[in-house]
N, C-alpha and C. Protein backbone atom coordinates (compact mmCIF):
# COMPACT_ATOMS: atom_id res chain seq x y z
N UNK A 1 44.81 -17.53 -44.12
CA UNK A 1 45.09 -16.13 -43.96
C UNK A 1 46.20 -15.92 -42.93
N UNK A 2 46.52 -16.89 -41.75
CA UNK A 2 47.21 -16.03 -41.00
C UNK A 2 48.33 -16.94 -41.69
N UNK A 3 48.67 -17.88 -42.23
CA UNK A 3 49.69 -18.37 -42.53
C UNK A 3 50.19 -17.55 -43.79
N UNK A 4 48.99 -16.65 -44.32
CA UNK A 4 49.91 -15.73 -45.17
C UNK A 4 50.53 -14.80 -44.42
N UNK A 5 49.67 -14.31 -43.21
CA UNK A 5 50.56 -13.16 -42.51
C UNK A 5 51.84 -13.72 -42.33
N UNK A 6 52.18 -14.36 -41.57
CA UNK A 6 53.15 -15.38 -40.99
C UNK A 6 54.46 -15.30 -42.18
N UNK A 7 53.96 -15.63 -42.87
CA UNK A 7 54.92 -15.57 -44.27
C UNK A 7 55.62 -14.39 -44.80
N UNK A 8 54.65 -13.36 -44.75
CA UNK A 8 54.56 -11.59 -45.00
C UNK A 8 55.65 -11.40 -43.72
N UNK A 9 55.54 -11.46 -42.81
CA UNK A 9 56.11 -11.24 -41.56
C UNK A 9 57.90 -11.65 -41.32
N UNK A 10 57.81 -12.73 -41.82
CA UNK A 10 59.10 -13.33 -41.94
C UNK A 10 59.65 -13.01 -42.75
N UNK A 11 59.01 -12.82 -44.27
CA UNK A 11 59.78 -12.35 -45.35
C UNK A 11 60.24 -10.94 -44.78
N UNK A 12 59.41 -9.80 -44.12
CA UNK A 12 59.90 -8.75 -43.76
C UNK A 12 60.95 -8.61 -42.97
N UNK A 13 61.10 -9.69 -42.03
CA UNK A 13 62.07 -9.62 -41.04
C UNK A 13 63.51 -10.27 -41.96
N UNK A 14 63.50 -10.93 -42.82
CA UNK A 14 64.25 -11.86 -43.81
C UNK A 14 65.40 -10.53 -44.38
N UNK A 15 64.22 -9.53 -45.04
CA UNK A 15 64.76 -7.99 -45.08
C UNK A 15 65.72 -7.19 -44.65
N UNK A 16 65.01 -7.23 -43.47
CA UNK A 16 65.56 -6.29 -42.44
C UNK A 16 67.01 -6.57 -41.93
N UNK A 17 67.57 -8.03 -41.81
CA UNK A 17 68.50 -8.91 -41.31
C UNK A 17 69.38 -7.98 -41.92
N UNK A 18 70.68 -7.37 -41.76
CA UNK A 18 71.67 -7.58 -42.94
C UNK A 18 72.39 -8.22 -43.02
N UNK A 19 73.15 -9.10 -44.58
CA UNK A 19 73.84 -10.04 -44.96
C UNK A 19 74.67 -10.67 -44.03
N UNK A 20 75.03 -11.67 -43.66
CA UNK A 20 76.47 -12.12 -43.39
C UNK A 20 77.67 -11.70 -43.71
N UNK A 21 78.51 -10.66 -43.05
CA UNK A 21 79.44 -10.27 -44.05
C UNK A 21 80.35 -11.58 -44.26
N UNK A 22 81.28 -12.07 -45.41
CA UNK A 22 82.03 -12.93 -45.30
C UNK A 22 83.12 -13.12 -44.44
N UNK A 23 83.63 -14.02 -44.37
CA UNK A 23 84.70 -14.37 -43.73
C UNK A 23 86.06 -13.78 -44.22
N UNK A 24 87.12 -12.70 -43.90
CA UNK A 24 88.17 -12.26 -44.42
C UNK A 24 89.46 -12.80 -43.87
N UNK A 25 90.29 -13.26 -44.77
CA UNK A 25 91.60 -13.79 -44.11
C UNK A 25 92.63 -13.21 -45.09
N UNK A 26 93.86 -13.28 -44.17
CA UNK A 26 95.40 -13.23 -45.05
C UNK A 26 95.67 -14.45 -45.13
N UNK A 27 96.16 -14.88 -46.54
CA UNK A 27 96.18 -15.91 -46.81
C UNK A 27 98.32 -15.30 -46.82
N UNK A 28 99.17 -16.50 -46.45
CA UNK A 28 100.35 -16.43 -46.05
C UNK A 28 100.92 -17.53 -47.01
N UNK A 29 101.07 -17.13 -48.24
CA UNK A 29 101.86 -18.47 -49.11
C UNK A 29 103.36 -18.20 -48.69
N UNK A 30 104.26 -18.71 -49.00
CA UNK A 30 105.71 -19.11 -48.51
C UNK A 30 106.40 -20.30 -49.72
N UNK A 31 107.22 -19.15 -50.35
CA UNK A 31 108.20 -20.18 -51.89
C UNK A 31 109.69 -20.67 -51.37
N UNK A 32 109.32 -20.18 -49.66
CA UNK A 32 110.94 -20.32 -49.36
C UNK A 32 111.16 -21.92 -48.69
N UNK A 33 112.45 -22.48 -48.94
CA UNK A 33 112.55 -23.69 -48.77
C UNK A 33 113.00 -24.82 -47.31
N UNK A 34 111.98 -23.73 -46.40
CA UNK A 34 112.06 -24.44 -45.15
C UNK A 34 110.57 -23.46 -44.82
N UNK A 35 110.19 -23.67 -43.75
CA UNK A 35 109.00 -23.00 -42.89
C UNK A 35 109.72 -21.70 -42.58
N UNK A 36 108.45 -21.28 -42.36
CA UNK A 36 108.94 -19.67 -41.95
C UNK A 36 107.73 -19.10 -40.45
N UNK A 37 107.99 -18.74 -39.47
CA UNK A 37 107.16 -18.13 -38.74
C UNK A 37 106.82 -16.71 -38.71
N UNK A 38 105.40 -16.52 -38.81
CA UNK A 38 104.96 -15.38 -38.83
C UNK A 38 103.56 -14.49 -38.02
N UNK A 39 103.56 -13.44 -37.17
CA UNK A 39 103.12 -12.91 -36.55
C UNK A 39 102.21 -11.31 -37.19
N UNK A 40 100.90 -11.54 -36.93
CA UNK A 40 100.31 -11.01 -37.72
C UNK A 40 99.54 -9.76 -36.27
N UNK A 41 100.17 -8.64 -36.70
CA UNK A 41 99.68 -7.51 -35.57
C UNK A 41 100.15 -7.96 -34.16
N UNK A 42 101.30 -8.89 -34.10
CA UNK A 42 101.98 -9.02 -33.20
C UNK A 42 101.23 -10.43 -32.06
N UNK A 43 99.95 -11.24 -33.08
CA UNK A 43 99.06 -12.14 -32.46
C UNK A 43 100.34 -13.23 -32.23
N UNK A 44 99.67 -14.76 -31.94
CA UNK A 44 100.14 -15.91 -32.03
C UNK A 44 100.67 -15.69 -33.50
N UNK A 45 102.27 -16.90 -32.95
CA UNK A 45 102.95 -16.93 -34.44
C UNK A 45 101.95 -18.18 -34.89
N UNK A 46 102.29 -18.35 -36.59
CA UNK A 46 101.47 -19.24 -37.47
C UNK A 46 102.90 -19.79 -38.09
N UNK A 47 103.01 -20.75 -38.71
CA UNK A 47 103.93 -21.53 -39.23
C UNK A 47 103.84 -21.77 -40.45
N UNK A 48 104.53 -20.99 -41.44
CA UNK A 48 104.09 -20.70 -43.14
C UNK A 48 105.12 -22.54 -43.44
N UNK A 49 104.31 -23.01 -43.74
CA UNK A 49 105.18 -24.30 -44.66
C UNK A 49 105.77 -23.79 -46.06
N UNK A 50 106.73 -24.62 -46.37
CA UNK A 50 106.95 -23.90 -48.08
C UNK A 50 105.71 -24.87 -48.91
N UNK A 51 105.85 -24.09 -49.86
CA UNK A 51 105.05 -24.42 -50.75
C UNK A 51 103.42 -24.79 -50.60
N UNK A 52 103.06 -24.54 -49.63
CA UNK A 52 101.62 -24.33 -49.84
C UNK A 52 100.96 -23.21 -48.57
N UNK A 53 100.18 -22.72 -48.28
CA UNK A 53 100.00 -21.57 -47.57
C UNK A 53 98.54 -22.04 -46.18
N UNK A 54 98.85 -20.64 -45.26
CA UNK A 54 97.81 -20.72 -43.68
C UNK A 54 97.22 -19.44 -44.25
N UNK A 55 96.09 -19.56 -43.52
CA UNK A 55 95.14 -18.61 -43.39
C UNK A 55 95.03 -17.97 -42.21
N UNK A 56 94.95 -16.52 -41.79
CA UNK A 56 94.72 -15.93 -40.50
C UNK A 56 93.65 -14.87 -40.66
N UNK A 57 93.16 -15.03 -40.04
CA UNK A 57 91.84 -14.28 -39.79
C UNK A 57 92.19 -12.55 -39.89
N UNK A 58 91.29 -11.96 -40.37
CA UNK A 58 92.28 -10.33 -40.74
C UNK A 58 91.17 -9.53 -41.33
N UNK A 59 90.95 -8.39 -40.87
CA UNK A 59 89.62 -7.58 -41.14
C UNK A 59 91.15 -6.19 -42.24
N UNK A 60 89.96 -5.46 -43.00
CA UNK A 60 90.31 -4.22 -44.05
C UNK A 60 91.09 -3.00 -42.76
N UNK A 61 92.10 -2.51 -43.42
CA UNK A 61 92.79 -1.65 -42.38
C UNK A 61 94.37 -1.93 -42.85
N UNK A 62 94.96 -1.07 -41.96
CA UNK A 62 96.16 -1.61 -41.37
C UNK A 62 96.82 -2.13 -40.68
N UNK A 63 97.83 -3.50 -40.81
CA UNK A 63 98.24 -4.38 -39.88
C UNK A 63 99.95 -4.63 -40.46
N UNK A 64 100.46 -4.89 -39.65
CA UNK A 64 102.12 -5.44 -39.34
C UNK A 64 101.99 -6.66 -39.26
N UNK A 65 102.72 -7.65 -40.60
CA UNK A 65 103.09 -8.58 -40.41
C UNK A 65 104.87 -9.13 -40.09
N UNK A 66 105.24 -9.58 -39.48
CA UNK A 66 106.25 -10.23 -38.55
C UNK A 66 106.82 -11.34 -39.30
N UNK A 67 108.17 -11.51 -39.52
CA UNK A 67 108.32 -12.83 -40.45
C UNK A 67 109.88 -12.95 -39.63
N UNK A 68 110.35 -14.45 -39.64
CA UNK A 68 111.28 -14.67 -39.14
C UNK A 68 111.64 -16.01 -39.82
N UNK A 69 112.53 -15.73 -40.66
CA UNK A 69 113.04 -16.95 -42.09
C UNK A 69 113.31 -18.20 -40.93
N UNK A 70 113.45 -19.91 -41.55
CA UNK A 70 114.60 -20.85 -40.89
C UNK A 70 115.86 -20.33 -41.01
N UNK A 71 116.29 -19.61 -41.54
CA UNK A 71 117.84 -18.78 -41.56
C UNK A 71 118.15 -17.88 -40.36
N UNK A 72 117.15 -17.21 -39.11
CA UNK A 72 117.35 -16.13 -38.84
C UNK A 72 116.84 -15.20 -39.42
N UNK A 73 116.65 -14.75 -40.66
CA UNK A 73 116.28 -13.39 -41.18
C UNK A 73 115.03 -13.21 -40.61
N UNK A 74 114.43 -11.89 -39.51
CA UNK A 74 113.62 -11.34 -39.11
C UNK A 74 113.36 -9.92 -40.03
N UNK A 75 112.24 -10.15 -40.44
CA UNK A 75 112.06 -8.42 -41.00
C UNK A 75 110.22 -8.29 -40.76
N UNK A 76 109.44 -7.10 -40.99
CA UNK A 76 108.45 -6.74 -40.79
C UNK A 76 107.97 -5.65 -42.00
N UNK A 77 106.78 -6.20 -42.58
CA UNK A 77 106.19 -4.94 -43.21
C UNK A 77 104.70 -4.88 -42.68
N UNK A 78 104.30 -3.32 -43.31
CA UNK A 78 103.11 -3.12 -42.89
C UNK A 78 102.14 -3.10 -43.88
N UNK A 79 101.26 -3.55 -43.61
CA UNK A 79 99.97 -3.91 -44.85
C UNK A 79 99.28 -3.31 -44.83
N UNK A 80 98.49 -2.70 -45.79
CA UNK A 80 97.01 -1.81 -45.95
C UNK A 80 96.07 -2.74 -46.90
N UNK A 81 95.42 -3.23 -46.04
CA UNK A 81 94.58 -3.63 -46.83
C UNK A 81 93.36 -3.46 -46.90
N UNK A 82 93.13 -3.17 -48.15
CA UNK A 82 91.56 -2.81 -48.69
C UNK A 82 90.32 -3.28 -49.79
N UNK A 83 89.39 -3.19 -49.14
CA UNK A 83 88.17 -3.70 -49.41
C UNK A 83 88.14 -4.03 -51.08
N UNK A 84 89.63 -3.11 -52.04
CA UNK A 84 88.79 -3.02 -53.48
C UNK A 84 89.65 -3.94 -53.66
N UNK A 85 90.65 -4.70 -53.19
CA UNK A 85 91.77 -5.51 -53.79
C UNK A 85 91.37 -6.88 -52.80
N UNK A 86 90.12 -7.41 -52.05
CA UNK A 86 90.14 -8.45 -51.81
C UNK A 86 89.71 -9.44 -52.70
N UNK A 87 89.89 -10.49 -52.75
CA UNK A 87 89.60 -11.78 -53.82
C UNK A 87 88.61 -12.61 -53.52
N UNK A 88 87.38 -12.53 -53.75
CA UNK A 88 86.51 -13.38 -53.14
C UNK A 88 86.55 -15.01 -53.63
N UNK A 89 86.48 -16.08 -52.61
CA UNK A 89 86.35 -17.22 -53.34
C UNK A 89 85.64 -18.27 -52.29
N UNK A 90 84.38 -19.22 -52.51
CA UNK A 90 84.04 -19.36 -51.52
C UNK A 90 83.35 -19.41 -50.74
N UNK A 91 82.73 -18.16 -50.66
CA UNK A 91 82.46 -17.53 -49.36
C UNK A 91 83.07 -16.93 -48.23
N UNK A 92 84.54 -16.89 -49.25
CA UNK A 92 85.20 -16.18 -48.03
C UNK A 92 86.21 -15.24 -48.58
N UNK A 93 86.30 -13.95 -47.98
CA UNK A 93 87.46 -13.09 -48.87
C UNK A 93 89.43 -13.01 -48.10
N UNK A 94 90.69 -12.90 -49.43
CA UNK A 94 91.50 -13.32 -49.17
C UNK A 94 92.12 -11.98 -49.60
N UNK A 95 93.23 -11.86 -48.76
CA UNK A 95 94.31 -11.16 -49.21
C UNK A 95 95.09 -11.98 -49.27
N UNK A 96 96.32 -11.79 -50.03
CA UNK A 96 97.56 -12.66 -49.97
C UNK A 96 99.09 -12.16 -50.22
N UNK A 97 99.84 -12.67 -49.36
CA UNK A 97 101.39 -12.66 -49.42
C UNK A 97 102.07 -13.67 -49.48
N UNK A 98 103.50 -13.47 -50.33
CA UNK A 98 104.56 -14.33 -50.33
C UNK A 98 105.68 -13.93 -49.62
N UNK A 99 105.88 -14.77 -48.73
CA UNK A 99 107.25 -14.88 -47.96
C UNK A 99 108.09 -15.09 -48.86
N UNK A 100 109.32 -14.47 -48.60
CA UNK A 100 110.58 -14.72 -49.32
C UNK A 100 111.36 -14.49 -48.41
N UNK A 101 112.82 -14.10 -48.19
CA UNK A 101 113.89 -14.76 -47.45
C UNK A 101 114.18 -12.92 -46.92
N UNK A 102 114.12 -12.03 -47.27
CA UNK A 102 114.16 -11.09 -47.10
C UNK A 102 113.34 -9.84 -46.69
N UNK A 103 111.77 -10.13 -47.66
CA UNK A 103 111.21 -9.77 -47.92
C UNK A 103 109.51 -10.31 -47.91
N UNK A 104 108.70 -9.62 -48.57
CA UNK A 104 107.40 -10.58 -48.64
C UNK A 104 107.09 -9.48 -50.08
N UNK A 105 106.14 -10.12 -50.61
CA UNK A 105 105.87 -10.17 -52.23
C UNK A 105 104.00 -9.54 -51.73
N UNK A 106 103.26 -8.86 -51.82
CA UNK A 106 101.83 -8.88 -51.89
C UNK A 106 100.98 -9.01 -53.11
N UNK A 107 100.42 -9.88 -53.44
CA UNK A 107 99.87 -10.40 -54.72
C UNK A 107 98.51 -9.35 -54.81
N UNK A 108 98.36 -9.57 -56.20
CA UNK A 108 97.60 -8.79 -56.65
C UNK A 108 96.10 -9.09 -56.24
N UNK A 109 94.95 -9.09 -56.54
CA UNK A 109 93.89 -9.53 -56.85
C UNK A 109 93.72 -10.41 -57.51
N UNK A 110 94.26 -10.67 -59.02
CA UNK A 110 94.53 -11.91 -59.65
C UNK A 110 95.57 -12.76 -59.26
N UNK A 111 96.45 -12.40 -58.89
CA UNK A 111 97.54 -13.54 -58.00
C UNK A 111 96.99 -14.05 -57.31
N UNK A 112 96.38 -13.20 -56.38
CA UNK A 112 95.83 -13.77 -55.23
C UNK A 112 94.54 -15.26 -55.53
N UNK A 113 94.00 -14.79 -56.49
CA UNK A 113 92.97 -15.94 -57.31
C UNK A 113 93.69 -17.02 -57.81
N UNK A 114 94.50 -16.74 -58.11
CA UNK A 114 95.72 -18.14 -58.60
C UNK A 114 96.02 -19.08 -57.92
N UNK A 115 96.50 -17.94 -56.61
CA UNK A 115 97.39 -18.52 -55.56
C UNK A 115 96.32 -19.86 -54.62
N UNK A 116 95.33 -19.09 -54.39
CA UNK A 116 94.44 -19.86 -53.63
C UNK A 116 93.36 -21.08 -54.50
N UNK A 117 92.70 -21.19 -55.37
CA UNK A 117 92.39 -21.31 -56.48
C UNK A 117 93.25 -23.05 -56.67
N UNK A 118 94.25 -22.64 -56.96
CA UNK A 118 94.92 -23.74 -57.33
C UNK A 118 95.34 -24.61 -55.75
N UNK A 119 94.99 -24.15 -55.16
CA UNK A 119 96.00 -24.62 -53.82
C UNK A 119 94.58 -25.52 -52.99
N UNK A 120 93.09 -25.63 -53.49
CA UNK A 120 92.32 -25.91 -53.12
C UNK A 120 90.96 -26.06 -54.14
């Protein structure tokens, strides 16, 4: 009997817990043909390699990402990102961008599944 309480008890508290939310990152792919550094809400820079991509830690909202080509080219856009366009895979949810030389590319929901997906 009390090991049923015990059980009853835990399952209730098991309940009550709420979930783990997952882990959310910007995932930073880069097609351009040297490294690229980039600064995310103005944190530590991260070092985009070409052809395969970093992950930075990044909650739903708005944030400024920072890009500065091997050429010199510095430019900045600002991101909104939201909860209905993240990509879950994992256990962990992704947004994603492509660096380009000018610019940055923001992948879709299915890009974004591609992008990462194949890369791991």
């Amino acid at each position: 009997m009390k090991q049923i309480a015990m059980l009853m008890a835990a399952g209730a508290l098991a309940v009550a817990l709420p979930a783990t939310a997952a882990t959310t990152v910007l995932h930073i792919d880069s097609h351009l043909s040297k490294a690229a550094k980039a600064w995310l809400d103005g944190g530590k820079a991260v070092t985009a390699p070409s052809a395969t991509g970093i992950v930075v830690p990044v909650t739903a909202g708005t944030h400024v990402l920072k890009v500065t080509t091997a050429t010199g080219v510095t430019y900045q856009t600002t991101l909104t990102l939201k909860p209905t366009t993240l990509m879950q895979w994992k256990g962990r949810g992704y947004w994603c961008v492509n660096l380009l030389e000018t610019s940055l590319e923001i992948y879709s929901k299915d890009e974004c599944e591609e992008d990462v997906t194949d890369g791991g």
